[in-house]
Protein backbone atom coordinates (compact mmCIF):
# COMPACT_ATOMS: atom_id res chain seq x y z
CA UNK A 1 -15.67 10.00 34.80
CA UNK A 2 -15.09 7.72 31.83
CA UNK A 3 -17.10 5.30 29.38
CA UNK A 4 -15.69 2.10 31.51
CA UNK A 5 -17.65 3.28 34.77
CA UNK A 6 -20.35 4.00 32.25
CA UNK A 7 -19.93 0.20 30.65
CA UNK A 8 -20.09 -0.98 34.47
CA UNK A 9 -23.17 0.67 34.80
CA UNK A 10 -25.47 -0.56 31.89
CA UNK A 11 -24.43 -4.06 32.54
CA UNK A 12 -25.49 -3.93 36.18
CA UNK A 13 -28.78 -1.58 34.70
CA UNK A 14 -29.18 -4.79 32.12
CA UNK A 15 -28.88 -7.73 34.52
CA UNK A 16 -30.43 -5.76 38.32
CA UNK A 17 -27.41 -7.97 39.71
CA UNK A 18 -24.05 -7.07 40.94
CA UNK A 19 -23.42 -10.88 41.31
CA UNK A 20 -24.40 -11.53 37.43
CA UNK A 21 -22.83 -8.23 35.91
CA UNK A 22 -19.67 -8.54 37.78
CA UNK A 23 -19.50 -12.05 36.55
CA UNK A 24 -19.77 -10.78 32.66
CA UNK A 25 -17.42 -8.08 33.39
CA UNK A 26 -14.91 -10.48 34.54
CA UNK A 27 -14.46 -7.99 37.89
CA UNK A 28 -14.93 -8.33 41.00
CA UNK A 29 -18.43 -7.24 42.68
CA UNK A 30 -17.07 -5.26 45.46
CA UNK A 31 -14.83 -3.35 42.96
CA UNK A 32 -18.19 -3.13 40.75
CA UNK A 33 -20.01 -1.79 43.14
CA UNK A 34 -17.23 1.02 44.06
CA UNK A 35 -17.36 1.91 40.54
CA UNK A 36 -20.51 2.70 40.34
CA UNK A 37 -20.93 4.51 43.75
CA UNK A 38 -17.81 6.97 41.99
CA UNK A 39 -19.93 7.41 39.02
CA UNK A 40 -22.61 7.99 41.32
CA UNK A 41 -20.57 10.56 43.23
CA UNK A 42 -19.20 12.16 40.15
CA UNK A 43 -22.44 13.06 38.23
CA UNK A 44 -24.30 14.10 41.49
CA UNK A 45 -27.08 11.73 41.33
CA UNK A 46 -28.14 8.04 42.60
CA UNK A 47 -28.77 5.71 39.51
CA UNK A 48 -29.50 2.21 40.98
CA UNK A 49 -31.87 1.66 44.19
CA UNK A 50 -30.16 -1.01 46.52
CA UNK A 51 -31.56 -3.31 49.18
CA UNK A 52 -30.41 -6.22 50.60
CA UNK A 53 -32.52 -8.25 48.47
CA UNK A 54 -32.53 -6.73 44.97
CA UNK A 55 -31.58 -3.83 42.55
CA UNK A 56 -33.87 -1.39 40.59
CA UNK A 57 -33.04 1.51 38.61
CA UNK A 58 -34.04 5.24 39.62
CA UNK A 59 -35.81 7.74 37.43
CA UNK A 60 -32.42 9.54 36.19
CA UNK A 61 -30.68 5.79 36.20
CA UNK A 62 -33.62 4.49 34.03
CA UNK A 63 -33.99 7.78 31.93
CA UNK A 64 -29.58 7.36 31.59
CA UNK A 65 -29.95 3.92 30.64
CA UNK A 66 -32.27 4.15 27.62
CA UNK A 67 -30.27 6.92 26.31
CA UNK A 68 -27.00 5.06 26.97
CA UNK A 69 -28.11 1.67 25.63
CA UNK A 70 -28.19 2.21 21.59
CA UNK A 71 -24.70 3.63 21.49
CA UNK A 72 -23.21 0.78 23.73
CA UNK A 73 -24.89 -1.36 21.47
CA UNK A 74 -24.32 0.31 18.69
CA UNK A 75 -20.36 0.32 19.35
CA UNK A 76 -20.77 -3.20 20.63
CA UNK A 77 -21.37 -4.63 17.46
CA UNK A 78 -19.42 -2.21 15.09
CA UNK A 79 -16.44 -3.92 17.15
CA UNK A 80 -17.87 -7.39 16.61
CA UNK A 81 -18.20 -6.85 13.01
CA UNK A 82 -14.61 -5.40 12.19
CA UNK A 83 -13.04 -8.16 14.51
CA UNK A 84 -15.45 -10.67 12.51
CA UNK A 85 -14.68 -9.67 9.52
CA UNK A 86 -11.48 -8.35 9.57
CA UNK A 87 -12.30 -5.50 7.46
CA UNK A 88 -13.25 -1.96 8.06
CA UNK A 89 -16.41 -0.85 5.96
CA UNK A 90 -15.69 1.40 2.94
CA UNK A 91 -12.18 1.47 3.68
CA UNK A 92 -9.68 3.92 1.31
CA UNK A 93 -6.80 1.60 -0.48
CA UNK A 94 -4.24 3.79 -1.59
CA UNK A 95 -1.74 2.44 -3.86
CA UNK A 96 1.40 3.87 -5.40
CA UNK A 97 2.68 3.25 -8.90
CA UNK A 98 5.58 3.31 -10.98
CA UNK A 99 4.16 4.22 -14.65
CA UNK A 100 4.62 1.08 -16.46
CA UNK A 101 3.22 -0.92 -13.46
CA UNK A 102 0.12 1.60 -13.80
CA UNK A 103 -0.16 0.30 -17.11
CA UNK A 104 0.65 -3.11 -16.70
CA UNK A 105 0.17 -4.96 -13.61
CA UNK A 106 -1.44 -2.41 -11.98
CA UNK A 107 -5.10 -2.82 -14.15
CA UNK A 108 -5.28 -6.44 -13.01
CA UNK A 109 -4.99 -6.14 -9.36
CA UNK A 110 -8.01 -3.37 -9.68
CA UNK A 111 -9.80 -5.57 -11.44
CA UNK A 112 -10.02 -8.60 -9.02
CA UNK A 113 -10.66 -5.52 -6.39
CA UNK A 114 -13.53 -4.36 -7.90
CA UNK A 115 -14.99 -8.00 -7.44
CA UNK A 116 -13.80 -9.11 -4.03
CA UNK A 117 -13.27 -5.60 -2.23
CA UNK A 118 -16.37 -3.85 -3.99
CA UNK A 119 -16.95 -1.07 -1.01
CA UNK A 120 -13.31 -0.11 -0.82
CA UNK A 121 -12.64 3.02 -2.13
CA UNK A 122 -9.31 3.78 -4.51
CA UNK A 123 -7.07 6.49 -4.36
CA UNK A 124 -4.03 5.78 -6.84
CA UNK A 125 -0.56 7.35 -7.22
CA UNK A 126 1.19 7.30 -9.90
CA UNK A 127 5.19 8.31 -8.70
CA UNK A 128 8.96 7.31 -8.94
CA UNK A 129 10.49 3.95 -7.30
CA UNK A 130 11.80 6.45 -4.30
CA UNK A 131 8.85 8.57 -3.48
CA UNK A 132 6.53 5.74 -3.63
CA UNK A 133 8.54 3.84 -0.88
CA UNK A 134 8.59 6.43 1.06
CA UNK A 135 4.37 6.57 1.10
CA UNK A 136 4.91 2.96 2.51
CA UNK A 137 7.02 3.99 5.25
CA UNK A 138 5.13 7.26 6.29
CA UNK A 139 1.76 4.76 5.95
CA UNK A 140 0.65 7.23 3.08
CA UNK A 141 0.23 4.19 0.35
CA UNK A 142 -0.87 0.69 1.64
CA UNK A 143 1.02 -0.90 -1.46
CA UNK A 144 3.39 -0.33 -4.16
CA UNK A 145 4.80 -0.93 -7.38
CA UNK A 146 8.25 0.04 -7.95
CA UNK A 147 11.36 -0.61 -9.93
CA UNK A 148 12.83 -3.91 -7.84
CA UNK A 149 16.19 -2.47 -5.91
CA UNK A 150 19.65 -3.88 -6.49
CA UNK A 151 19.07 -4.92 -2.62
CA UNK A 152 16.59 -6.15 -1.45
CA UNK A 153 18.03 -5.89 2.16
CA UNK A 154 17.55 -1.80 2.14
CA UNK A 155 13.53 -2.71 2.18
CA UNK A 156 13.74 -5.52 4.52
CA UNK A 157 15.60 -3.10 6.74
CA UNK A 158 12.68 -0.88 6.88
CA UNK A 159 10.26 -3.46 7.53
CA UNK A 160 8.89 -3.07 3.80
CA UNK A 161 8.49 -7.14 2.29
CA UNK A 162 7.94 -7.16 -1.33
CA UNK A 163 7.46 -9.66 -4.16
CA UNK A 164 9.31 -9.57 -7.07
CA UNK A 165 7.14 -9.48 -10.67
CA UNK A 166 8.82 -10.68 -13.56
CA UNK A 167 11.96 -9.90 -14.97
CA UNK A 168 12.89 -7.96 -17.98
CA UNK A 169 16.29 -7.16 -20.36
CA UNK A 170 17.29 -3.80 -21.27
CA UNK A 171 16.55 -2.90 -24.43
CA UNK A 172 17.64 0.28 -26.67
CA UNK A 173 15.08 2.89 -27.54
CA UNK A 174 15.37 4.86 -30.86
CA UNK A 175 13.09 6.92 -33.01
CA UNK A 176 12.17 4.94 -35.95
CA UNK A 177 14.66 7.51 -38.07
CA UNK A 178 17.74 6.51 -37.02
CA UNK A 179 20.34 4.57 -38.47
CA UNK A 180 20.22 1.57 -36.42
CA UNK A 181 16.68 0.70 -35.96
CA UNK A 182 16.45 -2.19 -38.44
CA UNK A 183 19.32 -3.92 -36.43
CA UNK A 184 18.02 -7.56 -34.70
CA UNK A 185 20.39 -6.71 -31.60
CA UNK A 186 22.17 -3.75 -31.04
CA UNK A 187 25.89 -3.45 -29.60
CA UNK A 188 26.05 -0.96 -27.35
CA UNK A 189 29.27 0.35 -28.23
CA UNK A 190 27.61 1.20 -31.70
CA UNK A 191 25.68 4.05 -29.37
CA UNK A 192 29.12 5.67 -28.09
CA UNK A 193 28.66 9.25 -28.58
CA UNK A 194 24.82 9.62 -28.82
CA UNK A 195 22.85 11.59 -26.57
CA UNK A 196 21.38 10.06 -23.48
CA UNK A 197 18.13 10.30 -22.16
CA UNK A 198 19.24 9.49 -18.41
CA UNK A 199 17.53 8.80 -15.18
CA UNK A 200 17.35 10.35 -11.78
CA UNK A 201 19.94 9.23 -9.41
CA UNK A 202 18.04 9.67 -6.71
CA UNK A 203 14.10 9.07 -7.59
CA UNK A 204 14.43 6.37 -10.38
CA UNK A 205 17.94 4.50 -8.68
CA UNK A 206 17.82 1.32 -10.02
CA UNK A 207 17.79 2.49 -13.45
CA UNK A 208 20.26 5.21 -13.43
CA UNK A 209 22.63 2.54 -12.31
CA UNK A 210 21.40 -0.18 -14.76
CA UNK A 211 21.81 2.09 -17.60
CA UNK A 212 25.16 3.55 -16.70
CA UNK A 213 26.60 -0.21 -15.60
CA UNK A 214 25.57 -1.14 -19.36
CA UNK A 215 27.35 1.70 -21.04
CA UNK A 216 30.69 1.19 -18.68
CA UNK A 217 30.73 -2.51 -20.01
CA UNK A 218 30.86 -1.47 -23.63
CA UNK A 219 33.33 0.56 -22.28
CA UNK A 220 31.89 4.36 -22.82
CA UNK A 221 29.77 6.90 -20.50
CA UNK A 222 26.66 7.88 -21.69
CA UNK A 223 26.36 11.21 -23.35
CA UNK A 224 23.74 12.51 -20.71
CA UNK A 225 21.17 14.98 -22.91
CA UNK A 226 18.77 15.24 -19.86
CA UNK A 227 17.74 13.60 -16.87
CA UNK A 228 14.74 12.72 -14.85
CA UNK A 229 12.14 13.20 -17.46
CA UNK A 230 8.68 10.80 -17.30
CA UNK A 231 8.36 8.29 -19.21
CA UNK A 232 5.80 9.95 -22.05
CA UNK A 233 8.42 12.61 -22.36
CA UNK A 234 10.87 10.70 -22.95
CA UNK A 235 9.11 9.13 -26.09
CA UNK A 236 8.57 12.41 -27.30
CA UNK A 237 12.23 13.40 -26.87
CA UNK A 238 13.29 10.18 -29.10
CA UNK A 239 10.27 10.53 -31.21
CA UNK A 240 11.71 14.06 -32.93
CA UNK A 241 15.03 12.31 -33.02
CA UNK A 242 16.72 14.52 -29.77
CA UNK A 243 18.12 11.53 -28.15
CA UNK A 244 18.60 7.40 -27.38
CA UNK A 245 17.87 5.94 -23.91
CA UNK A 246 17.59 2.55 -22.57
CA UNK A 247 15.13 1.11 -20.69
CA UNK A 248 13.62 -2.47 -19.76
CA UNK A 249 11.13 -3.98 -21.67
CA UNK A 250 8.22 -3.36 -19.51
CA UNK A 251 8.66 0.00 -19.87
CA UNK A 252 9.03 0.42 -23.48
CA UNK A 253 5.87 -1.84 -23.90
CA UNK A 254 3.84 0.83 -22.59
CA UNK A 255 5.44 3.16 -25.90
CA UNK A 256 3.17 3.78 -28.60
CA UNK A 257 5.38 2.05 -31.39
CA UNK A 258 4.58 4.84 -34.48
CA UNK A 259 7.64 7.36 -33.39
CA UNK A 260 10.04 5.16 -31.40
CA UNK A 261 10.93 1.41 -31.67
CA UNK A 262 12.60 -0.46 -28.99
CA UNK A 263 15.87 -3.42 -29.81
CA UNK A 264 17.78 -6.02 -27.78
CA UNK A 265 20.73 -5.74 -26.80
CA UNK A 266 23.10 -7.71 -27.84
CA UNK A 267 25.30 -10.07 -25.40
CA UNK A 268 24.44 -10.17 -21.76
CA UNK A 269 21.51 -9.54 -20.10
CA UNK A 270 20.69 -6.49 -17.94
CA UNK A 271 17.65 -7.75 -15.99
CA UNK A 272 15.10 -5.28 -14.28
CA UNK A 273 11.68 -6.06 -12.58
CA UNK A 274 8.52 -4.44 -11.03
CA UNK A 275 8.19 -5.47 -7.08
CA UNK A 276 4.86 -5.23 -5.22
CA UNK A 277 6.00 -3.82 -1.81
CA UNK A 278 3.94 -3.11 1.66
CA UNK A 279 4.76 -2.31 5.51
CA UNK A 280 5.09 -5.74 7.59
CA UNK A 281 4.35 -4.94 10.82
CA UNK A 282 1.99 -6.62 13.54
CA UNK A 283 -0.46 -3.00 12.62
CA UNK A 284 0.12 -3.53 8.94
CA UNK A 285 -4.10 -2.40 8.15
CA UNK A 286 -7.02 -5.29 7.21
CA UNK A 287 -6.72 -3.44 3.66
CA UNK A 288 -3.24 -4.00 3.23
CA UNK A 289 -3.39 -8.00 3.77
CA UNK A 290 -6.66 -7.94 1.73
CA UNK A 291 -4.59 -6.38 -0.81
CA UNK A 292 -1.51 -8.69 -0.72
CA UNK A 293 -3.75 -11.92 -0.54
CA UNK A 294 -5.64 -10.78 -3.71
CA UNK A 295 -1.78 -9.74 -5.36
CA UNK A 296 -0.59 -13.25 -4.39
CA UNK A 297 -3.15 -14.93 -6.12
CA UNK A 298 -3.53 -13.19 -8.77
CA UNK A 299 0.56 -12.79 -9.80
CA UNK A 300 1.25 -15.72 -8.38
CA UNK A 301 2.40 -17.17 -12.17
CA UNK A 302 4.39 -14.34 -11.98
CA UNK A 303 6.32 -13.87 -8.77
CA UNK A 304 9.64 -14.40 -7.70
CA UNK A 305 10.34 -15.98 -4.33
């Protein structure tokens, strides 16, 4: 017994002909009519009277039929609608965030959500780069913001795509007490010796590496202090004068600027950007690409192809 030989049956009790129903099922009428007779045989009762010249419905095949007919219905057009639309009804979005994309880019797209998706239903994450990439591959996050990889193969690998945000130096961050805070741009080598606050090899990658490539090409390692602590910490730390990091711009934005100030350095440019990622696959969810569509538009000033 199953809900096709059920489906068989309210289209034959709808039309009272195999001919027609078999026609609408796309089947053929003597496999129609063999389905029925099973369902027939399997529930222990007749449901359709049959003559040579026409078909009625018995007591228990009418009483089945009314009872039967708002849920097929019912599903009927629920599937209509989603396929329609291309949408599920109050749908959950759940999006993953670095911290400074929480505070920066990550406002916007709920804005324009809040307008075009206004049923949808937002759970939000704030996390490091690694942790929120993995919520896109276990399906945990439908989007992400995250510090953009040195390669952007190890994504495309794991069927993530992104879009790159725009791009921002490294600057130095120092607590508005010490020595070189009044300096325009800062040489790096002038920080030889102070202690660092570092980042996480492993959940905040792409700046550990930024950070130590900068200090190896003003030819010192960085006096590691600590590492791994979030990003209002780390203001703290610098605010009481405990230790120097850097960081890029985007992030230090998001600093209050009474306790800490933020300078470029000088020379070249370490470059680091927010990417917006998601899981491209042929079941990538309606809310994802609702999601991405509204992203495009909205950052589109601001993407890198």
């Amino acid at each position: 017994m199953n809900l096709l030989s059920f489906r068989y049956f309210m289209e034959v009790a709808d039309t009272l002909n195999f001919s027609e129903a078999s026609k609408r099922l796309h089947v053929s009428q003597p496999g129609l009519s063999q389905q029925i007779s099973s369902l027939e045989n399997e529930i222990g009762f007749k449901l359709l009277k049959r003559t040579t010249r026409q078909v009625s419905l018995t007591e228990e095949g009418a009483y089945l039929y009314e009872q039967l007919y708002p849920s097929f219905h019912k599903i009927e057009d629920l599937i209509h609608e989603v396929v329609k639309s291309k949408r599920i009804p109050q749908a959950t979005a759940r999006i993953s965030s670095v911290p400074s994309a929480a505070s920066i880019w990550l406002p916007q797209l709920l804005k324009k959500m809040q307008a075009k998706l206004d049923t949808v239903e937002l759970y939000i994450e704030e996390t490091t780069s690694a942790q929120a990439i993995e919520a896109i591959k276990k399906q945990q996050s439908h989007l992400a913001f995250i510090r953009t990889p040195a390669d952007l193969n190890e994504l495309r690998n794991m069927n993530i795509a992104a879009l790159e945000l725009s791009r921002h130096p490294l600057v130095a961050v120092l607590s508005k007490n010490h020595p070189l805070t009044n300096e325009q741009s800062l040489d790096l080598k002038k920080l030889k010796g102070e202690a660092f606050i570092h980042f996480h090899p492993k959940n905040s990658p792409t700046l550990y590496y930024l950070l130590e490539r900068a200090c190896l090409e003003a030819e010192f390692v960085p006096n590691t202090l600590c590492v791994g602590p979030e990003l209002r910490t780390i203001e703290n730390l610098i605010s009481h004068e405990i230790g120097v990091t850097l960081m890029p711009a985007d992030m230090a934005a998001v600093m209050t600027e009474e306790h800490v100030t933020s300078i470029p350095i000088a020379g070249e440019d370490y470059m680091s950007s927010i990417s917006l990622i998601w899981e491209e696959t042929p079941y990538t969810p309606f809310i994802t690409n609702d999601l991405i569509a509204i992203a495009k538009k909205e950052f589109s000033y601001f993407i890198h192809e």
